[in-house]
PDB file of N, CA and C in Angstrom:
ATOM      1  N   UNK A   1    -100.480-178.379 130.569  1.00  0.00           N
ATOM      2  CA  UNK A   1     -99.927-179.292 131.551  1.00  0.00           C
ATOM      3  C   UNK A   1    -100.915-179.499 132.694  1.00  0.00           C
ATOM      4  N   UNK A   2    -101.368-180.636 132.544  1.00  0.00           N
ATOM      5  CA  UNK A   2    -102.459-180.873 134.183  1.00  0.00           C
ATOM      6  C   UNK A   2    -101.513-181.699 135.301  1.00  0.00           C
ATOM      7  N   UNK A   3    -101.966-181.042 136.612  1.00  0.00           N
ATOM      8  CA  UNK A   3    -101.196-181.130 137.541  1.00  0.00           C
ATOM      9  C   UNK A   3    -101.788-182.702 138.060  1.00  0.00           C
ATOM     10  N   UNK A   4    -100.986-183.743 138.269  1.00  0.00           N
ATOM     11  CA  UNK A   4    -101.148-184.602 139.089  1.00  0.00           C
ATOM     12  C   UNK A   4    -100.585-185.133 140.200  1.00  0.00           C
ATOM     13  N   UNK A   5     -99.817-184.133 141.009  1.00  0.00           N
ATOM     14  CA  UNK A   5     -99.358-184.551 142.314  1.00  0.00           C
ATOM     15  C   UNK A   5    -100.972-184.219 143.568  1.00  0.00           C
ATOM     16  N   UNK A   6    -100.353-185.134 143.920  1.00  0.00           N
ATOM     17  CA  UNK A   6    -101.659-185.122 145.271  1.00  0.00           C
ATOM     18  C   UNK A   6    -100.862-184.378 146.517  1.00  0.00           C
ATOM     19  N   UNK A   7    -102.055-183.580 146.999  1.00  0.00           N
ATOM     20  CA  UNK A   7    -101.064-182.534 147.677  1.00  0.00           C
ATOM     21  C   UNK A   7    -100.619-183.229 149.350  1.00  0.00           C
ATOM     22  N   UNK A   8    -100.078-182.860 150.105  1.00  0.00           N
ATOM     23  CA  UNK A   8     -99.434-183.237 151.415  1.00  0.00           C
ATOM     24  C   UNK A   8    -100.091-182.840 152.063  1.00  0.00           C
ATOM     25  N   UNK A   9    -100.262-183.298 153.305  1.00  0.00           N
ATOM     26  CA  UNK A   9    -100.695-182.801 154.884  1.00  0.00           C
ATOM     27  C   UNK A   9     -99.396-182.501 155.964  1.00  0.00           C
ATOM     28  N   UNK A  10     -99.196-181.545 156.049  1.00  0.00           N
ATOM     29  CA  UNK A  10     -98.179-181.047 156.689  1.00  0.00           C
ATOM     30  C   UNK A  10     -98.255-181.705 158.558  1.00  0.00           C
ATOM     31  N   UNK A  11     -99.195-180.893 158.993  1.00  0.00           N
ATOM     32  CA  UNK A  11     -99.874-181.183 160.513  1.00  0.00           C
ATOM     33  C   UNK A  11    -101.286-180.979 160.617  1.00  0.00           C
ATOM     34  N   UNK A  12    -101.595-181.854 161.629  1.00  0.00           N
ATOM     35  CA  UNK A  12    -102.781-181.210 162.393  1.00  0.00           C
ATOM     36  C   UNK A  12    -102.802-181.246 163.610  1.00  0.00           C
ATOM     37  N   UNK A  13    -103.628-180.129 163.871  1.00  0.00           N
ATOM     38  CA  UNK A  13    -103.571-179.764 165.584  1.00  0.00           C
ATOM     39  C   UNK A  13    -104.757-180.381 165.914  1.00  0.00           C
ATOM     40  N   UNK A  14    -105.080-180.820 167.037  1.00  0.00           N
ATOM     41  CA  UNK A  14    -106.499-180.862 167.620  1.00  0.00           C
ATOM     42  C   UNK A  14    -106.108-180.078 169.253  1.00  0.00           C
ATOM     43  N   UNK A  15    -107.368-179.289 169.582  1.00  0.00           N
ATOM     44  CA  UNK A  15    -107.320-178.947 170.836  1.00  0.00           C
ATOM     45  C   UNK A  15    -108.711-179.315 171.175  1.00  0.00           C
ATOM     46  N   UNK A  16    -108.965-179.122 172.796  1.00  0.00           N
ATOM     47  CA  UNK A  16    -110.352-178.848 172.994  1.00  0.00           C
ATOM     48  C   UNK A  16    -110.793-177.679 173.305  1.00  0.00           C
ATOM     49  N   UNK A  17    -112.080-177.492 172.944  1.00  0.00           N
ATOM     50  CA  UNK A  17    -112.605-176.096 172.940  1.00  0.00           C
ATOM     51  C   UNK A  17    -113.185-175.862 174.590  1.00  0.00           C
ATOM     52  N   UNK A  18    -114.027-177.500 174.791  1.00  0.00           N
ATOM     53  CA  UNK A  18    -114.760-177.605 175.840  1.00  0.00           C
ATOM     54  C   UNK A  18    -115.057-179.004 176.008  1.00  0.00           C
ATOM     55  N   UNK A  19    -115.954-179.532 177.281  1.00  0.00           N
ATOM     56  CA  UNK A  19    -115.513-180.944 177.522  1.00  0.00           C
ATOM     57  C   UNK A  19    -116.473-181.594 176.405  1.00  0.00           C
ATOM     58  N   UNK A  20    -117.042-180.870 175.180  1.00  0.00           N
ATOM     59  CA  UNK A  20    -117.938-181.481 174.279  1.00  0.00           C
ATOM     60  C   UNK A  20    -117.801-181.324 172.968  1.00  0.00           C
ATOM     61  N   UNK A  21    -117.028-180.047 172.566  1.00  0.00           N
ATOM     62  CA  UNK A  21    -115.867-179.543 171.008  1.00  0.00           C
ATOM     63  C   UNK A  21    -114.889-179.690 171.181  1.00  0.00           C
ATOM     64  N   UNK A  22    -114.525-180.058 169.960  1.00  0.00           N
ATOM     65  CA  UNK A  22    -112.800-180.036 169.689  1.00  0.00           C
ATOM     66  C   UNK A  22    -112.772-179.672 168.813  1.00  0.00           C
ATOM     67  N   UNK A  23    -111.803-179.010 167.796  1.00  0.00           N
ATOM     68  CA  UNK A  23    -111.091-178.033 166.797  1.00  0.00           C
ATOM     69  C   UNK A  23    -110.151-179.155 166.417  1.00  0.00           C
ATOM     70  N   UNK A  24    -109.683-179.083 165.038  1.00  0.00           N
ATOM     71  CA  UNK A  24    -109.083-179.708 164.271  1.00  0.00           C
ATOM     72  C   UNK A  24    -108.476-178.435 163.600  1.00  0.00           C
ATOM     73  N   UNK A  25    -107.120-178.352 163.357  1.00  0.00           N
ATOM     74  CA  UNK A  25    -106.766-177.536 162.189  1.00  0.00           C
ATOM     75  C   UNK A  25    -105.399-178.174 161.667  1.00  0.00           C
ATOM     76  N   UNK A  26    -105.799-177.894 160.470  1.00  0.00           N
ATOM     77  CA  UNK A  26    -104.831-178.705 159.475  1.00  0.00           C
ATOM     78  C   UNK A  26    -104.319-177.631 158.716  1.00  0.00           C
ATOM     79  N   UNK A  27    -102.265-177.835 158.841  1.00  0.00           N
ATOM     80  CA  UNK A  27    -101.804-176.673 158.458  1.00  0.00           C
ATOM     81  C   UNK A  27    -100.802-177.125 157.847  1.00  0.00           C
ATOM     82  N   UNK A  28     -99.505-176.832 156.996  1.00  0.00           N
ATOM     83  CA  UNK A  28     -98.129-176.879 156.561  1.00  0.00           C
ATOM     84  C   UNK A  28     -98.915-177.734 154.774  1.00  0.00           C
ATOM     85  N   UNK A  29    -100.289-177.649 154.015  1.00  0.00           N
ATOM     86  CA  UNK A  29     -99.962-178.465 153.275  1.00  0.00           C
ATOM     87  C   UNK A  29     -99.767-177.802 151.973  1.00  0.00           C
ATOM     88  N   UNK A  30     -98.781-178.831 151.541  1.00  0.00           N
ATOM     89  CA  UNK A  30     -98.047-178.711 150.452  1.00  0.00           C
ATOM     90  C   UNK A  30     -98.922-178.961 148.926  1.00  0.00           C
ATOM     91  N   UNK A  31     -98.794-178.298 148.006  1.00  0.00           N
ATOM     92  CA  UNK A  31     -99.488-178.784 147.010  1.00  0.00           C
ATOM     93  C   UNK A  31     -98.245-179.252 146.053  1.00  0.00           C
ATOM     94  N   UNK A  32     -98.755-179.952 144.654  1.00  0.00           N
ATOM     95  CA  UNK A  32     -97.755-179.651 143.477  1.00  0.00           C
ATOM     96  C   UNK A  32     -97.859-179.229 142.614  1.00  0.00           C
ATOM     97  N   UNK A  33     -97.194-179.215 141.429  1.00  0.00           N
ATOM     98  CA  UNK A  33     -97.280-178.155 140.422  1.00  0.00           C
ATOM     99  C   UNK A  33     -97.664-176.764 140.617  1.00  0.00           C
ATOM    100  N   UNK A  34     -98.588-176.364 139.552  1.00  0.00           N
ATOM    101  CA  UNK A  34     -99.140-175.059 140.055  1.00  0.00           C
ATOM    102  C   UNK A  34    -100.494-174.705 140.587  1.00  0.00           C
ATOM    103  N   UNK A  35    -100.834-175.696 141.459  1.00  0.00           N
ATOM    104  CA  UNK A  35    -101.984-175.258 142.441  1.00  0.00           C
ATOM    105  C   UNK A  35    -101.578-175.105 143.487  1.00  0.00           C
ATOM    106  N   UNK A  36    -102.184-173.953 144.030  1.00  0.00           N
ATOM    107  CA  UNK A  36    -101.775-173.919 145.453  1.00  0.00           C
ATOM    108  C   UNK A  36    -103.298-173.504 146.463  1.00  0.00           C
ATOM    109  N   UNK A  37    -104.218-174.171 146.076  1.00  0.00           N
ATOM    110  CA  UNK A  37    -105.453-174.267 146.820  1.00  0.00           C
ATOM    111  C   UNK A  37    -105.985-175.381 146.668  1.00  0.00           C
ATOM    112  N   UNK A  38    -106.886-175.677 147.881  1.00  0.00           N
ATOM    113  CA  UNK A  38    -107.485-176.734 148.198  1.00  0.00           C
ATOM    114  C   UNK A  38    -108.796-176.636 149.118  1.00  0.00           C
ATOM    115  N   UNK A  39    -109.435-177.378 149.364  1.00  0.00           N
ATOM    116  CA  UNK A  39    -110.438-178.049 150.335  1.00  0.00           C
ATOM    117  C   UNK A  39    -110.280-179.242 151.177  1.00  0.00           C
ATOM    118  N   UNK A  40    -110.524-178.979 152.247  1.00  0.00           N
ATOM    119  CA  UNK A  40    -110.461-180.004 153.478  1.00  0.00           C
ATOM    120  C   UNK A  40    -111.385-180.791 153.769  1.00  0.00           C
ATOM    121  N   UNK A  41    -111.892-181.793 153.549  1.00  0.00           N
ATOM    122  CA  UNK A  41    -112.670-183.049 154.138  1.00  0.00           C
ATOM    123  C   UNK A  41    -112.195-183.854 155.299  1.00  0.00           C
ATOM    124  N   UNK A  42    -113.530-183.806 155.938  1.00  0.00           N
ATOM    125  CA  UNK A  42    -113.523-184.983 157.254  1.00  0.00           C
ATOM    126  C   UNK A  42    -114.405-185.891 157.233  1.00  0.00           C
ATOM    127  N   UNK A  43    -114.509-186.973 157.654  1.00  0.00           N
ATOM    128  CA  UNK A  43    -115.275-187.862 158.471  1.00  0.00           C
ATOM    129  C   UNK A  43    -115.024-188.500 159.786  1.00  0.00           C
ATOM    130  N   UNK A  44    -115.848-189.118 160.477  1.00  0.00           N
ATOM    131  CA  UNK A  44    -115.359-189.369 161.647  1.00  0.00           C
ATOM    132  C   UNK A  44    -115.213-191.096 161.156  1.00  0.00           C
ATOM    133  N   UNK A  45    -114.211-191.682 161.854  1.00  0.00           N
ATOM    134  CA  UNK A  45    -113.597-192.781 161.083  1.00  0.00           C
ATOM    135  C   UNK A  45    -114.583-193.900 161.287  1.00  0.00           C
ATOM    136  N   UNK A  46    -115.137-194.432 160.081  1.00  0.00           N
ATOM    137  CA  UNK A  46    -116.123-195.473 159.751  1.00  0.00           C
ATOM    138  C   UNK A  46    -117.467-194.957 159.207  1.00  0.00           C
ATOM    139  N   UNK A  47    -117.492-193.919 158.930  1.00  0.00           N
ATOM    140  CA  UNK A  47    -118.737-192.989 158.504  1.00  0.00           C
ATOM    141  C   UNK A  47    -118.629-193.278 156.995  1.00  0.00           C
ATOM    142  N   UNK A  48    -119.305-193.082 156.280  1.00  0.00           N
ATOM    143  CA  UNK A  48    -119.524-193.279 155.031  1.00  0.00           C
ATOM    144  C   UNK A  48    -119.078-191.609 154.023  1.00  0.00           C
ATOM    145  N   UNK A  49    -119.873-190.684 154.776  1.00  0.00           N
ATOM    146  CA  UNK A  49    -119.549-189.287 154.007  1.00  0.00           C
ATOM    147  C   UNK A  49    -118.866-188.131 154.365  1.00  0.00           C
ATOM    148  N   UNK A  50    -118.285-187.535 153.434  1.00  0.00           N
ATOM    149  CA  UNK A  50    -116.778-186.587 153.942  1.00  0.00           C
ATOM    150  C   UNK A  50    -117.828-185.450 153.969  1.00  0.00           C
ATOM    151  N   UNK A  51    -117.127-184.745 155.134  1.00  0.00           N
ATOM    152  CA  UNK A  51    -117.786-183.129 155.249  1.00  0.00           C
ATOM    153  C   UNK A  51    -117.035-182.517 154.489  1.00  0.00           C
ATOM    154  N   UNK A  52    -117.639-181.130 154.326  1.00  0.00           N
ATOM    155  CA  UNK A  52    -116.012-180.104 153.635  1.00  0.00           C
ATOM    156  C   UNK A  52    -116.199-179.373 154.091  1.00  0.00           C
ATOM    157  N   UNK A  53    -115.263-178.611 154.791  1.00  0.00           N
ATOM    158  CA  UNK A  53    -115.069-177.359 155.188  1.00  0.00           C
ATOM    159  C   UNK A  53    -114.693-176.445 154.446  1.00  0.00           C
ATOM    160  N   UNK A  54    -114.809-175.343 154.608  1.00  0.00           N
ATOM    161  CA  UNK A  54    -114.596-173.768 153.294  1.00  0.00           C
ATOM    162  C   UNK A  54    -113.125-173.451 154.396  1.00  0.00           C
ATOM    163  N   UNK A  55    -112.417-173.821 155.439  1.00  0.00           N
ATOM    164  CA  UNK A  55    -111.713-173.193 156.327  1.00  0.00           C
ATOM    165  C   UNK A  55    -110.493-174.699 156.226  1.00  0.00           C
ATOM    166  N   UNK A  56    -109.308-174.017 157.057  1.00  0.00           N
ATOM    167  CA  UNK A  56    -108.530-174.802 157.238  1.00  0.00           C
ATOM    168  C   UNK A  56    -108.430-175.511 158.582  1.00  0.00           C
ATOM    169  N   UNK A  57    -109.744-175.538 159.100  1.00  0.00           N
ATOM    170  CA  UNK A  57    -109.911-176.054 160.348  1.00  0.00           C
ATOM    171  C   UNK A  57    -111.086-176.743 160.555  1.00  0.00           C
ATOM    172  N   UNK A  58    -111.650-177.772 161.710  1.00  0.00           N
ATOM    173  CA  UNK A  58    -113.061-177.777 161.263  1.00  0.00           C
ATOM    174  C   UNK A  58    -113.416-178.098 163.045  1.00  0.00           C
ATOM    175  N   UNK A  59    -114.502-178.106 163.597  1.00  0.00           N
ATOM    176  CA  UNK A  59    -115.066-178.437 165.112  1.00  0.00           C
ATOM    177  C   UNK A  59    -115.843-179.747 164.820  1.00  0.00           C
ATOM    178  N   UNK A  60    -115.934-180.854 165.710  1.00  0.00           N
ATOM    179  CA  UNK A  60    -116.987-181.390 166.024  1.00  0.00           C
ATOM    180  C   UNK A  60    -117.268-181.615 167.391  1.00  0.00           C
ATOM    181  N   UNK A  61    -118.014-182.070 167.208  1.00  0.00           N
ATOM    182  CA  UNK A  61    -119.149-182.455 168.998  1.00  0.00           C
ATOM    183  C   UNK A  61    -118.582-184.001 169.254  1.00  0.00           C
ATOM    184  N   UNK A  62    -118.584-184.676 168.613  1.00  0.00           N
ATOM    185  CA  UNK A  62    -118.638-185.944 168.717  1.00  0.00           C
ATOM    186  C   UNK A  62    -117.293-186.721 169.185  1.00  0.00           C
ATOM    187  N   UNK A  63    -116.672-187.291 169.944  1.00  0.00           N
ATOM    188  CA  UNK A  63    -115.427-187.637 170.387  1.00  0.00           C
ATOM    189  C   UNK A  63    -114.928-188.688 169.294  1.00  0.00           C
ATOM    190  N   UNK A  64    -113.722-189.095 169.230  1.00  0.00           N
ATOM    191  CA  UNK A  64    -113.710-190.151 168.411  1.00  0.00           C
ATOM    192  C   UNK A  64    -112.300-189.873 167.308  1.00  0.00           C
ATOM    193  N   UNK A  65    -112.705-191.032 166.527  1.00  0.00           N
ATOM    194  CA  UNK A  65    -111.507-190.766 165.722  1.00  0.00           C
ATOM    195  C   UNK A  65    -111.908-189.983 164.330  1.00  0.00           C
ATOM    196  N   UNK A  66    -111.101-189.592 163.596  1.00  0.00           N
ATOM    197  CA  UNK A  66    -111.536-189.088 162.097  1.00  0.00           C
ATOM    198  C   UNK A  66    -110.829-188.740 161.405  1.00  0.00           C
ATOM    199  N   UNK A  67    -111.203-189.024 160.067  1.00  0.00           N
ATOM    200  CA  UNK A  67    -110.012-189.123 158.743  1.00  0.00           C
ATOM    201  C   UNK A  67    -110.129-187.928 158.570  1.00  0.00           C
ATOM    202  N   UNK A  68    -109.000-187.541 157.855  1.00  0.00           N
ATOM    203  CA  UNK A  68    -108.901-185.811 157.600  1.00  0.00           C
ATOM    204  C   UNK A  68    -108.234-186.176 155.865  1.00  0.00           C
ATOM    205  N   UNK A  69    -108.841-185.374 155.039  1.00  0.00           N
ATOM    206  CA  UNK A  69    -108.058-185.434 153.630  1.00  0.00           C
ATOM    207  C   UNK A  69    -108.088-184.275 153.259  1.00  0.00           C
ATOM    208  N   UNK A  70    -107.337-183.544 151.958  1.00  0.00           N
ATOM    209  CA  UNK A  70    -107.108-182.054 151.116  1.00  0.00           C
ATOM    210  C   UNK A  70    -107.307-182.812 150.188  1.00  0.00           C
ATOM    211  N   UNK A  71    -108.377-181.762 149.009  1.00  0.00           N
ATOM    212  CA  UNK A  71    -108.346-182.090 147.996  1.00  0.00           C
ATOM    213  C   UNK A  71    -107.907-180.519 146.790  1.00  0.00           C
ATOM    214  N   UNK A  72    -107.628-180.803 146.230  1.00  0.00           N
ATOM    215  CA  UNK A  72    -106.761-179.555 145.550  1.00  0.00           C
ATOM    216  C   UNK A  72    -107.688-178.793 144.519  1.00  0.00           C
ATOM    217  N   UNK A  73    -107.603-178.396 143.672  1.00  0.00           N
ATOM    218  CA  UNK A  73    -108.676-177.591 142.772  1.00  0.00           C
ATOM    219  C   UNK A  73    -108.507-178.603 141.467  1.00  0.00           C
ATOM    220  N   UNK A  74    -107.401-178.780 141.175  1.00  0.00           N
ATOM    221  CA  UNK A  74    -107.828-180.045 140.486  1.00  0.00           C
ATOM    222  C   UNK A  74    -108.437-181.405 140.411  1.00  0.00           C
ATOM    223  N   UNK A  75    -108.573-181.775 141.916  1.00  0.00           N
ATOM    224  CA  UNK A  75    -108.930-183.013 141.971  1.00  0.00           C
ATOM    225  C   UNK A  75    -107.993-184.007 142.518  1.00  0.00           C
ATOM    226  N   UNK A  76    -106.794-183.745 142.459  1.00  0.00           N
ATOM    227  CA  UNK A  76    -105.870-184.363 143.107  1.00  0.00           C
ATOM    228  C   UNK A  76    -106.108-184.770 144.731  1.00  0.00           C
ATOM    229  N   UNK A  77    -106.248-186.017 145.532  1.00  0.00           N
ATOM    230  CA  UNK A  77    -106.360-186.414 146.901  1.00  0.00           C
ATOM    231  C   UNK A  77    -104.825-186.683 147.458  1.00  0.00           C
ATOM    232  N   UNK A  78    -105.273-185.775 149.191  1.00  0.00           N
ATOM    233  CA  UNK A  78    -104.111-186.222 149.502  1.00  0.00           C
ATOM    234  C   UNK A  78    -104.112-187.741 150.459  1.00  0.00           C
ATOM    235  N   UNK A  79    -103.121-188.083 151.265  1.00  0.00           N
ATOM    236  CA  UNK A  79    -103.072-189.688 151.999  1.00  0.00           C
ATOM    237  C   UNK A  79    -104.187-189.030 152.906  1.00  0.00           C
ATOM    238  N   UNK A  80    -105.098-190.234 153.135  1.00  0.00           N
ATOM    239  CA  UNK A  80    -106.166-189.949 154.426  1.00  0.00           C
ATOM    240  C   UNK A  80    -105.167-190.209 155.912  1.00  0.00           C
ATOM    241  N   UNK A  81    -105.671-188.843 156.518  1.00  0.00           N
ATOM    242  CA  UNK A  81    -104.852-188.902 158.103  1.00  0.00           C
ATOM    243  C   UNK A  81    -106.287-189.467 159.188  1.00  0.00           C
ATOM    244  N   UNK A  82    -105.764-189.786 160.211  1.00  0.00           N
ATOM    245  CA  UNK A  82    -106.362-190.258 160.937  1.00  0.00           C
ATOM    246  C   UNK A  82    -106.184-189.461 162.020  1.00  0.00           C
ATOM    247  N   UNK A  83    -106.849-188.585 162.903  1.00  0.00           N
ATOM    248  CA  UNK A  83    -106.312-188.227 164.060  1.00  0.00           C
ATOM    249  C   UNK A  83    -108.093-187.966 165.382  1.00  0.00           C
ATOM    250  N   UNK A  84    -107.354-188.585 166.392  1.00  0.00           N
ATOM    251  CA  UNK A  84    -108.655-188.239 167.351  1.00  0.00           C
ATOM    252  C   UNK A  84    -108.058-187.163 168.244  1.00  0.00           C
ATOM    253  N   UNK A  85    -109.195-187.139 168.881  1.00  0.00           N
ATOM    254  CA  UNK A  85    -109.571-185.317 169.591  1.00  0.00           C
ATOM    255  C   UNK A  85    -108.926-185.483 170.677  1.00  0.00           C
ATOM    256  N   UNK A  86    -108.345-184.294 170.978  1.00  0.00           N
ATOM    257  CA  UNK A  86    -107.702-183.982 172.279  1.00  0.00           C
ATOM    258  C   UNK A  86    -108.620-184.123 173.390  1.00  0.00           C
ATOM    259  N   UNK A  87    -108.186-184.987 174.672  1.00  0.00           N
ATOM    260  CA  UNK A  87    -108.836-185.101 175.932  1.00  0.00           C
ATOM    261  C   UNK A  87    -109.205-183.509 176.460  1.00  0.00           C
ATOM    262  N   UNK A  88    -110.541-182.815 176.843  1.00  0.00           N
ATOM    263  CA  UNK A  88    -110.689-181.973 177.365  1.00  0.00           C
ATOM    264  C   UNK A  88    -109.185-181.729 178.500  1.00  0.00           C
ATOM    265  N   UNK A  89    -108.858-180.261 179.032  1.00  0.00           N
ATOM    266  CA  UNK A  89    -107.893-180.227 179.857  1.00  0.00           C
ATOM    267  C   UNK A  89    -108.089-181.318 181.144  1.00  0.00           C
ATOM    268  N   UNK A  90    -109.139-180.613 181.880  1.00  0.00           N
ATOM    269  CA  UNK A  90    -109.529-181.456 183.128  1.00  0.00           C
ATOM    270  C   UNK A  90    -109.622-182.363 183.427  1.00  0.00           C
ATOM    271  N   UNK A  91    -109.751-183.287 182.010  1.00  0.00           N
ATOM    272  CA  UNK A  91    -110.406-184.821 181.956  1.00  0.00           C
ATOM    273  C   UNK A  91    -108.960-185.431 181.687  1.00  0.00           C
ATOM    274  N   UNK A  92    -107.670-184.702 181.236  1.00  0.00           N
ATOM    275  CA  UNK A  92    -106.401-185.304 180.569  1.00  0.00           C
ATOM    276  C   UNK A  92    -105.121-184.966 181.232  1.00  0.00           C
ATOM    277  N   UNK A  93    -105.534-185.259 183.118  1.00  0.00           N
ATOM    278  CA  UNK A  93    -104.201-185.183 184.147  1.00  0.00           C
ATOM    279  C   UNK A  93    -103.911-186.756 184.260  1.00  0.00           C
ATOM    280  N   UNK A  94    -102.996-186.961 183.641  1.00  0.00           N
ATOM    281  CA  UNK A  94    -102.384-188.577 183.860  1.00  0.00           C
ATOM    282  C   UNK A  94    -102.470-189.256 182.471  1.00  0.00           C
ATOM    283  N   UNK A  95    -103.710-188.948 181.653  1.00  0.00           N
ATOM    284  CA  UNK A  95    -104.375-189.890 180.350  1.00  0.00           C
ATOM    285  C   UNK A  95    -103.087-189.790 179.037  1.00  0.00           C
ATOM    286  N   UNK A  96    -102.750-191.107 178.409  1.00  0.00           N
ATOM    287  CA  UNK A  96    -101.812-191.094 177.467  1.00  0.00           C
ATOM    288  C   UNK A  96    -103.220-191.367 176.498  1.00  0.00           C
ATOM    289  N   UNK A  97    -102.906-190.532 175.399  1.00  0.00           N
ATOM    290  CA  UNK A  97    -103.970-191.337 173.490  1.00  0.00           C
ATOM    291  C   UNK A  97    -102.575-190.820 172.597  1.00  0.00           C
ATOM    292  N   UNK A  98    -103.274-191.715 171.669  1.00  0.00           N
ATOM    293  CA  UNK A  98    -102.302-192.030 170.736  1.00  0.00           C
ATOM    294  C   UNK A  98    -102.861-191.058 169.376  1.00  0.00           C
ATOM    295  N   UNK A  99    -101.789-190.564 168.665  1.00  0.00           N
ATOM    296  CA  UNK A  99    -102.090-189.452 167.296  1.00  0.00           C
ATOM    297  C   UNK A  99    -101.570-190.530 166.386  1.00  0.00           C
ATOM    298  N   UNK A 100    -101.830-190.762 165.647  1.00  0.00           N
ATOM    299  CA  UNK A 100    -101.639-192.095 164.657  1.00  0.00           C
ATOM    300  C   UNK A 100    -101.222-191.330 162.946  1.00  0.00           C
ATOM    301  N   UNK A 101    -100.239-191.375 162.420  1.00  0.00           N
ATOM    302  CA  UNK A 101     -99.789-190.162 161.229  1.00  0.00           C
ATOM    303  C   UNK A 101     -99.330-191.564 160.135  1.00  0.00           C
ATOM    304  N   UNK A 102    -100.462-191.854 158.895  1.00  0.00           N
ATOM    305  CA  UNK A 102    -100.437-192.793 158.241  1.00  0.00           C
ATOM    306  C   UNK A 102     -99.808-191.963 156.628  1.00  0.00           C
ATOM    307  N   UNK A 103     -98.893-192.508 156.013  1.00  0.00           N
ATOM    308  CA  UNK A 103     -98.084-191.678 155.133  1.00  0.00           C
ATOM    309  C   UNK A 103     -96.957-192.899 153.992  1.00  0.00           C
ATOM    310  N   UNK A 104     -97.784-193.087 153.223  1.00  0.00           N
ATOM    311  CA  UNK A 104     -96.759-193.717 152.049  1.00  0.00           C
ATOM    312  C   UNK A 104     -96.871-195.438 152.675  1.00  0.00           C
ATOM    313  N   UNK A 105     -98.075-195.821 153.558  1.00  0.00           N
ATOM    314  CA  UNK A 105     -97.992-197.335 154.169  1.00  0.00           C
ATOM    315  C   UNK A 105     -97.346-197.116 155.239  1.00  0.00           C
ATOM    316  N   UNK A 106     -96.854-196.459 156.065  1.00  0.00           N
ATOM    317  CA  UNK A 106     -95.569-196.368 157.802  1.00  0.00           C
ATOM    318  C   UNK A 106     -97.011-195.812 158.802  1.00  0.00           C
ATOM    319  N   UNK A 107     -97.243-196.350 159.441  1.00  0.00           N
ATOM    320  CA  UNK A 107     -98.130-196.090 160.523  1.00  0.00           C
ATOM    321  C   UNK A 107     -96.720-195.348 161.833  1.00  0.00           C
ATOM    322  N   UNK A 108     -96.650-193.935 162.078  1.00  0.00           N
ATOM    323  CA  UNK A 108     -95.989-192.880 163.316  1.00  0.00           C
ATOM    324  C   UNK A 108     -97.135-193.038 164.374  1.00  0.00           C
ATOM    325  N   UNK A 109     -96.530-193.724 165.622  1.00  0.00           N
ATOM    326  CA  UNK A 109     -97.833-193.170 166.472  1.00  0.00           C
ATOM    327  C   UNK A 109     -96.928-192.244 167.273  1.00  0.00           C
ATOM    328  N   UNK A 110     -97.031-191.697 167.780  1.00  0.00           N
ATOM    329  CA  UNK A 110     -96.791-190.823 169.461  1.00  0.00           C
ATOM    330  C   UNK A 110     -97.787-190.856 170.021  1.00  0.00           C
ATOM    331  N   UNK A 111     -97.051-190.789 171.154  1.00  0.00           N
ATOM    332  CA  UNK A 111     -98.435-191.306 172.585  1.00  0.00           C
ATOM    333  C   UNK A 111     -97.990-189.664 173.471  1.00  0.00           C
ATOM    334  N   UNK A 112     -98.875-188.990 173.744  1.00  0.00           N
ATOM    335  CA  UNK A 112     -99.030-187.801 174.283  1.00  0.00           C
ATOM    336  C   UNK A 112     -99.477-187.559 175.883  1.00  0.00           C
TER     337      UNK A 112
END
């Protein structure tokens, strides 16, 4: 039996580390059948090539937006998420951005 469900993205967090990193971690995801491991890819949105991370989290330097995907041990992809980086603390007294959660065609924004 080969598994073809594409696995879920539960959440992701972004914080900032500092007014120049931010942390991404991507957590709650679901697989199907009987895999229950995966790999995490990013790009920053309009880039051509996915990074992979060995972790369920990943840092960049660069501000901006970026697709986040799981890919499972079979090969199975999950929906590409979109999420940009948390405003450093200092820089984010008053500032609303938007987390944008794209899933089955329904664009969720919350404004934070």
């Amino acid at each position: 039996d080969k598994n073809t469900e594409s696995p879920q993205i539960g959440n992701i967090e972004t914080m900032s580390l500092d007014a120049n990193s931010w942390k991404f971690i991507v957590s709650d995801i679901k697989y199907g059948g009987y895999v229950n491991k995966g790999q995490v890819f990013y790009k920053k949105d309009g880039a051509e090539n996915w990074e992979k991370t060995e972790s369920d989290y990943f840092v960049v330097s660069e501000p901006g937006k970026y697709d986040v995907k799981v890919v499972d041990v079979a090969g199975n992809e999950s929906e590409i998420q979109k999420r940009k980086q948390t405003l450093p603390i200092h820089q984010n007294a008053g500032k609303k951005f938007t987390i944008q959660n794209h899933y089955n065609g329904i664009v969720m924004e919350t404004q934070m």
